[in-house]
C-alpha atoms as a PDB file:
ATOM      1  CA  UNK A   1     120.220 116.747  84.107  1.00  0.00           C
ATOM      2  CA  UNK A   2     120.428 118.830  86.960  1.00  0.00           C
ATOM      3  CA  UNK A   3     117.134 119.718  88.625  1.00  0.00           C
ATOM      4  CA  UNK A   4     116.597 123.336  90.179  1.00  0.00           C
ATOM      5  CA  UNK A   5     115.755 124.194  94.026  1.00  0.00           C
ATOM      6  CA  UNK A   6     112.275 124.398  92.968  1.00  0.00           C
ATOM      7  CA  UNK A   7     112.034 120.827  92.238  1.00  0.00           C
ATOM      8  CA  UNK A   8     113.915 119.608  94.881  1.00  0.00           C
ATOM      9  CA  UNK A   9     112.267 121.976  97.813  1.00  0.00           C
ATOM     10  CA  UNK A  10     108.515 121.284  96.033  1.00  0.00           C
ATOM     11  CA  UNK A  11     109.370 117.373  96.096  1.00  0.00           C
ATOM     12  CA  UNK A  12     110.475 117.538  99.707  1.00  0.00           C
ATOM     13  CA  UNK A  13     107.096 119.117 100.397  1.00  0.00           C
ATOM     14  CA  UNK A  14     105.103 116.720  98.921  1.00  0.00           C
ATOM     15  CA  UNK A  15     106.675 114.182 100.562  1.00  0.00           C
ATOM     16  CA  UNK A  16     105.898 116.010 103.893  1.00  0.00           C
ATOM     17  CA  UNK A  17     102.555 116.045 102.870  1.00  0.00           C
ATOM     18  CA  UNK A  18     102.560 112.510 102.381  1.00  0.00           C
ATOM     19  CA  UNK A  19     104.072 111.417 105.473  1.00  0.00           C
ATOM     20  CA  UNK A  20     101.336 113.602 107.540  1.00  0.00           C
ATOM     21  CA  UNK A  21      98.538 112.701 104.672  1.00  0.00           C
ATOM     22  CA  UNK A  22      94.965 112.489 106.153  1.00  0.00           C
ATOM     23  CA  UNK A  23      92.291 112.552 103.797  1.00  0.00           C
ATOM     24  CA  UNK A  24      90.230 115.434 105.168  1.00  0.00           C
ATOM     25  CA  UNK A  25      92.884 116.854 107.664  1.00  0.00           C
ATOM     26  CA  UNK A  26      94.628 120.029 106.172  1.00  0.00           C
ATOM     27  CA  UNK A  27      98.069 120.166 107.034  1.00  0.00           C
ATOM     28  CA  UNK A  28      99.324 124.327 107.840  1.00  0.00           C
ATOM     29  CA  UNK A  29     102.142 124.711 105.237  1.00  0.00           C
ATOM     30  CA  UNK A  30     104.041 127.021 108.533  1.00  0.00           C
ATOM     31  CA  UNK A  31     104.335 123.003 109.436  1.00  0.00           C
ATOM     32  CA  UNK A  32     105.915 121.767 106.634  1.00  0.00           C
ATOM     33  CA  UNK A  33     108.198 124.414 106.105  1.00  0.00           C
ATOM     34  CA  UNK A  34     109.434 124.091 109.743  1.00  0.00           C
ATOM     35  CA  UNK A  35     109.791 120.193 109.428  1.00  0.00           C
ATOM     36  CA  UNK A  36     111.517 120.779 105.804  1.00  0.00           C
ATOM     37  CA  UNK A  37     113.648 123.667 106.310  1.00  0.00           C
ATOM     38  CA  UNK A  38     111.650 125.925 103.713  1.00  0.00           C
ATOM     39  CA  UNK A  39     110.829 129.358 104.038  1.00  0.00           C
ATOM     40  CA  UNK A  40     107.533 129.808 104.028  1.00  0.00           C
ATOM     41  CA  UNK A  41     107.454 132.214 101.593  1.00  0.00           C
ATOM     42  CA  UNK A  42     108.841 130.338  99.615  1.00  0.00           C
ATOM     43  CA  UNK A  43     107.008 127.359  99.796  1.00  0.00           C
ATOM     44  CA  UNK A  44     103.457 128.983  98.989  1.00  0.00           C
ATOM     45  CA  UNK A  45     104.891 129.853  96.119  1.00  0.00           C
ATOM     46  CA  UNK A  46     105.633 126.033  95.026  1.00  0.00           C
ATOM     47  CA  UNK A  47     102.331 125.213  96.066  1.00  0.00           C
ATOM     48  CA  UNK A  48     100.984 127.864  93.892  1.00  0.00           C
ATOM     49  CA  UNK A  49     102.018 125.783  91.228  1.00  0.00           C
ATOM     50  CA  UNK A  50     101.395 122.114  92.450  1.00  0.00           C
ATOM     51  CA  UNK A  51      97.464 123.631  93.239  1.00  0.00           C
ATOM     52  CA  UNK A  52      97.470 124.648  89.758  1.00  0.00           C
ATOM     53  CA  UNK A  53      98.377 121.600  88.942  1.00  0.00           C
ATOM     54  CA  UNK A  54      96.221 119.639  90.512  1.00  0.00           C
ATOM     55  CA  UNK A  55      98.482 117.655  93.044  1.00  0.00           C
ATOM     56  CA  UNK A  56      97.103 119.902  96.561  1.00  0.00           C
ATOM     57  CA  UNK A  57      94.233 121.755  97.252  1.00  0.00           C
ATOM     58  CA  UNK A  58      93.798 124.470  99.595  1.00  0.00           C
ATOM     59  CA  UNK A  59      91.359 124.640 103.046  1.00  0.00           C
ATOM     60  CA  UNK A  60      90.877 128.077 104.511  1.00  0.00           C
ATOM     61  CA  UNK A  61      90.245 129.073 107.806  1.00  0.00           C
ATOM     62  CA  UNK A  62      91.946 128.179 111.581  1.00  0.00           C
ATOM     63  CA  UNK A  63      92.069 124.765 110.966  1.00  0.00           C
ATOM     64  CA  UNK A  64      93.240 125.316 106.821  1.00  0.00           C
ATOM     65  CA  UNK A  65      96.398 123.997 105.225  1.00  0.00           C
ATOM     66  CA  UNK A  66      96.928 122.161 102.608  1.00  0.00           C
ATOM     67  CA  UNK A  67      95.755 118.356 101.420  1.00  0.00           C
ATOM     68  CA  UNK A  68      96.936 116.506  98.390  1.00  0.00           C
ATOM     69  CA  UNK A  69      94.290 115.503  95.969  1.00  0.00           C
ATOM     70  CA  UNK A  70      94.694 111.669  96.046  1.00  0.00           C
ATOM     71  CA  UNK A  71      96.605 109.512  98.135  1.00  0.00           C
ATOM     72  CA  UNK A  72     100.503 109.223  97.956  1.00  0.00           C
ATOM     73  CA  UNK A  73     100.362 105.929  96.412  1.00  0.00           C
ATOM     74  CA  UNK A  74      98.706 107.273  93.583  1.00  0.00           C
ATOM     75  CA  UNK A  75     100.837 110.640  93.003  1.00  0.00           C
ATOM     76  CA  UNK A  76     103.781 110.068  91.174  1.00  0.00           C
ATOM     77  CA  UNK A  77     107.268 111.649  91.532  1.00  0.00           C
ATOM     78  CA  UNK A  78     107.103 112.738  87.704  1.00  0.00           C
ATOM     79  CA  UNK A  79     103.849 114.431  88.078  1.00  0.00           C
ATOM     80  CA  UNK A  80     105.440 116.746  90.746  1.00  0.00           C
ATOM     81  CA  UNK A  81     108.490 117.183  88.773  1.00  0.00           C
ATOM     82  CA  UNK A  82     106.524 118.026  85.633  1.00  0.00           C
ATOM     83  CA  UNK A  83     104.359 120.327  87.779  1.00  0.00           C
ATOM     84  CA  UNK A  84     107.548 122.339  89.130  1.00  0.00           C
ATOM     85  CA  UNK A  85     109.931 122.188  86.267  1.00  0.00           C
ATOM     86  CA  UNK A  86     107.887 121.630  82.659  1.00  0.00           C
ATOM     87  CA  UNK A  87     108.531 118.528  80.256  1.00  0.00           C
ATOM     88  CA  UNK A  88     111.497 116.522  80.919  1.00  0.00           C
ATOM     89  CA  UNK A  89     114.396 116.902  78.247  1.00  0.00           C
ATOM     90  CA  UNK A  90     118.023 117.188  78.858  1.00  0.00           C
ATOM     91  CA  UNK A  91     117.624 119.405  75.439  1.00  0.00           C
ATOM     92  CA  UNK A  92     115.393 121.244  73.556  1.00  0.00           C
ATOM     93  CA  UNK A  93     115.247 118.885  70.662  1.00  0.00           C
ATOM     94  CA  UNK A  94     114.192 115.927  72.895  1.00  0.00           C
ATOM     95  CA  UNK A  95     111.680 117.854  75.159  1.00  0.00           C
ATOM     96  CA  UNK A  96     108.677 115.815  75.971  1.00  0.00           C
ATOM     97  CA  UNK A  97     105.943 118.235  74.923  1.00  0.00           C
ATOM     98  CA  UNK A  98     106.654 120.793  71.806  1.00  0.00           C
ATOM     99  CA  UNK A  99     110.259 119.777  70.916  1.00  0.00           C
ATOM    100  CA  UNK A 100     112.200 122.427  69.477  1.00  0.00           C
ATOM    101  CA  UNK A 101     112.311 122.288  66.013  1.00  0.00           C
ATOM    102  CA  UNK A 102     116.538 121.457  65.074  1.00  0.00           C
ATOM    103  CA  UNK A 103     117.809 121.452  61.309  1.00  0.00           C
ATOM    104  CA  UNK A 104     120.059 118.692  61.884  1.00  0.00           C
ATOM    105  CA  UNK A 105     117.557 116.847  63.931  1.00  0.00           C
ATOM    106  CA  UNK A 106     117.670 113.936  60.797  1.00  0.00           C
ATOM    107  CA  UNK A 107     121.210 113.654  60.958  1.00  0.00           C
ATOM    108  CA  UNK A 108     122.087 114.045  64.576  1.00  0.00           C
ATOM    109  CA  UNK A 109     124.310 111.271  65.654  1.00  0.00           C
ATOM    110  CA  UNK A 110     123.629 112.619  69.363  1.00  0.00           C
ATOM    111  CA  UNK A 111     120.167 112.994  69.473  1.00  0.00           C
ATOM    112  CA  UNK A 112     119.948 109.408  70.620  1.00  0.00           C
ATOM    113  CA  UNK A 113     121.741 109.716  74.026  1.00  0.00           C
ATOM    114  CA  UNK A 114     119.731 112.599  74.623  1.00  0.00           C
ATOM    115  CA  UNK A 115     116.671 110.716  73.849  1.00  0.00           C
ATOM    116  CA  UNK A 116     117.165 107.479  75.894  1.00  0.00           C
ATOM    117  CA  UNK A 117     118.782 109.983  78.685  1.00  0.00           C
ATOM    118  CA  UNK A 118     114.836 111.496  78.803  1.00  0.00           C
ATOM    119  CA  UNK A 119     113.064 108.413  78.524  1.00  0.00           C
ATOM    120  CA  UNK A 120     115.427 106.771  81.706  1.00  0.00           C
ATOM    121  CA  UNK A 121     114.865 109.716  83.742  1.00  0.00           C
ATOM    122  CA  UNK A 122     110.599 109.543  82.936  1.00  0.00           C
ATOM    123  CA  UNK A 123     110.958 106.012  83.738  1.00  0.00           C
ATOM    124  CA  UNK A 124     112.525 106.034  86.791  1.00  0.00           C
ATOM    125  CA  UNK A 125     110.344 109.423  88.032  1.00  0.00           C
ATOM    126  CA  UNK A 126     107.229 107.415  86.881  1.00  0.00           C
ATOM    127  CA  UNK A 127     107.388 104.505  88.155  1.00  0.00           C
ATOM    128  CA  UNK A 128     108.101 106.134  91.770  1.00  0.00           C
ATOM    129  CA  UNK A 129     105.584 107.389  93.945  1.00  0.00           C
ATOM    130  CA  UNK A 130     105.004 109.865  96.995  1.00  0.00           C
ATOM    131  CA  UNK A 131     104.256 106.444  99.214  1.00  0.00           C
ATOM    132  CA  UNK A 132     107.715 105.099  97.786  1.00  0.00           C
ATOM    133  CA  UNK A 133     109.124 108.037  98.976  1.00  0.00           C
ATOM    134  CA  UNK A 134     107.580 107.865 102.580  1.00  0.00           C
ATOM    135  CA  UNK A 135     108.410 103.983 102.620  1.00  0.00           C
ATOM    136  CA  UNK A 136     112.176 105.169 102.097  1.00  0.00           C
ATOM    137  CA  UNK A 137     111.980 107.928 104.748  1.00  0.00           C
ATOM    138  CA  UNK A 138     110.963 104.960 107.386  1.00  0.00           C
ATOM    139  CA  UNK A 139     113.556 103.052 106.287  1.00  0.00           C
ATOM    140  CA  UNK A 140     115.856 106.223 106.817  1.00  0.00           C
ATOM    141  CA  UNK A 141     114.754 106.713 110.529  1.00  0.00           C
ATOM    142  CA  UNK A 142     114.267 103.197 111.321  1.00  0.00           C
ATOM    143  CA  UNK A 143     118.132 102.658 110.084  1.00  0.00           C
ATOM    144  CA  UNK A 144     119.087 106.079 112.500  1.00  0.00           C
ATOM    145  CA  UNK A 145     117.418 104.486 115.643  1.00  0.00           C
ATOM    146  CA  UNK A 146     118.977 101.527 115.221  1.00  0.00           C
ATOM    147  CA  UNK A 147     122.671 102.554 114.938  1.00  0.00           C
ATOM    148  CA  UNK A 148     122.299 104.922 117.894  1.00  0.00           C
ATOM    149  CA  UNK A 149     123.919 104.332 121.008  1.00  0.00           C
ATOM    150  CA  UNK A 150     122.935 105.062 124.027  1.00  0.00           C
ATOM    151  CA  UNK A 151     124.720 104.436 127.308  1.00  0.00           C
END
């Protein structure tokens, strides 16, 4: 299952958010898309949808931006997937919400791999969160300094 830039570019801005999260402290989204190499135009347009989806909110004015809803730890990497990209399903027939309807759907020897394919992918996107995420981006940079050399 291959996962479009929409995904991928709204997942590395949630994880921005995350890393900079503050409870009432709006972070500009000119910021994240510096720090994530997003245009900006761009970018408002995936938080169109994660604000409709209830994962951000929105602060006008000078000091506006944008603030998730709850903390990291309590976001999960499927929600923001599901936000972006719909139900997970490798296929139609197997789609998490409203599967397509498929005559040979009784008789399918393959719907099974397509099946268990969905349900490891949900698993593994559920059971991560935006504060797993950050806790791997420390480990990231933390890793970096230490193999750096400096004479």
């Amino acid at each position: 299952m291959k996962f479009s830039t929409r995904a991928r570019y709204g997942l590395r801005a949630m994880v921005d958010l995350a890393q900079n999260y503050a409870p009432n402290e709006p972070i500009p989204l000119i910021r994240v898309a510096e720090r994530e190499e997003i245009s900006e135009g761009y970018l408002e347009q995936l938080v169109t949808f994660l604000r409709k989806g209830g994962l951000v909110r929105s602060v006008r004015g000078a000091q506006g931006g944008y603030l998730l809803t709850r903390e990291p730890s309590r976001i999960t990497v499927g929600e923001v997937i599901r936000c972006l990209e719909g139900p997970l399903g490798p296929t139609g027939c197997v789609s998490e919400d409203d599967p397509e309807s498929c005559m040979r759907a009784e008789t399918c020897a393959t719907r099974i791999i397509w099946e268990r394919i969905r349900e490891s992918i949900a698993h593994v996107l559920d059971s991560t969160t935006l504060e797993d995420l950050c806790m791997e981006a420390e480990k990231i940079r933390l890793s970096r300094e230490a193999s750096m050399y400096y004479i």
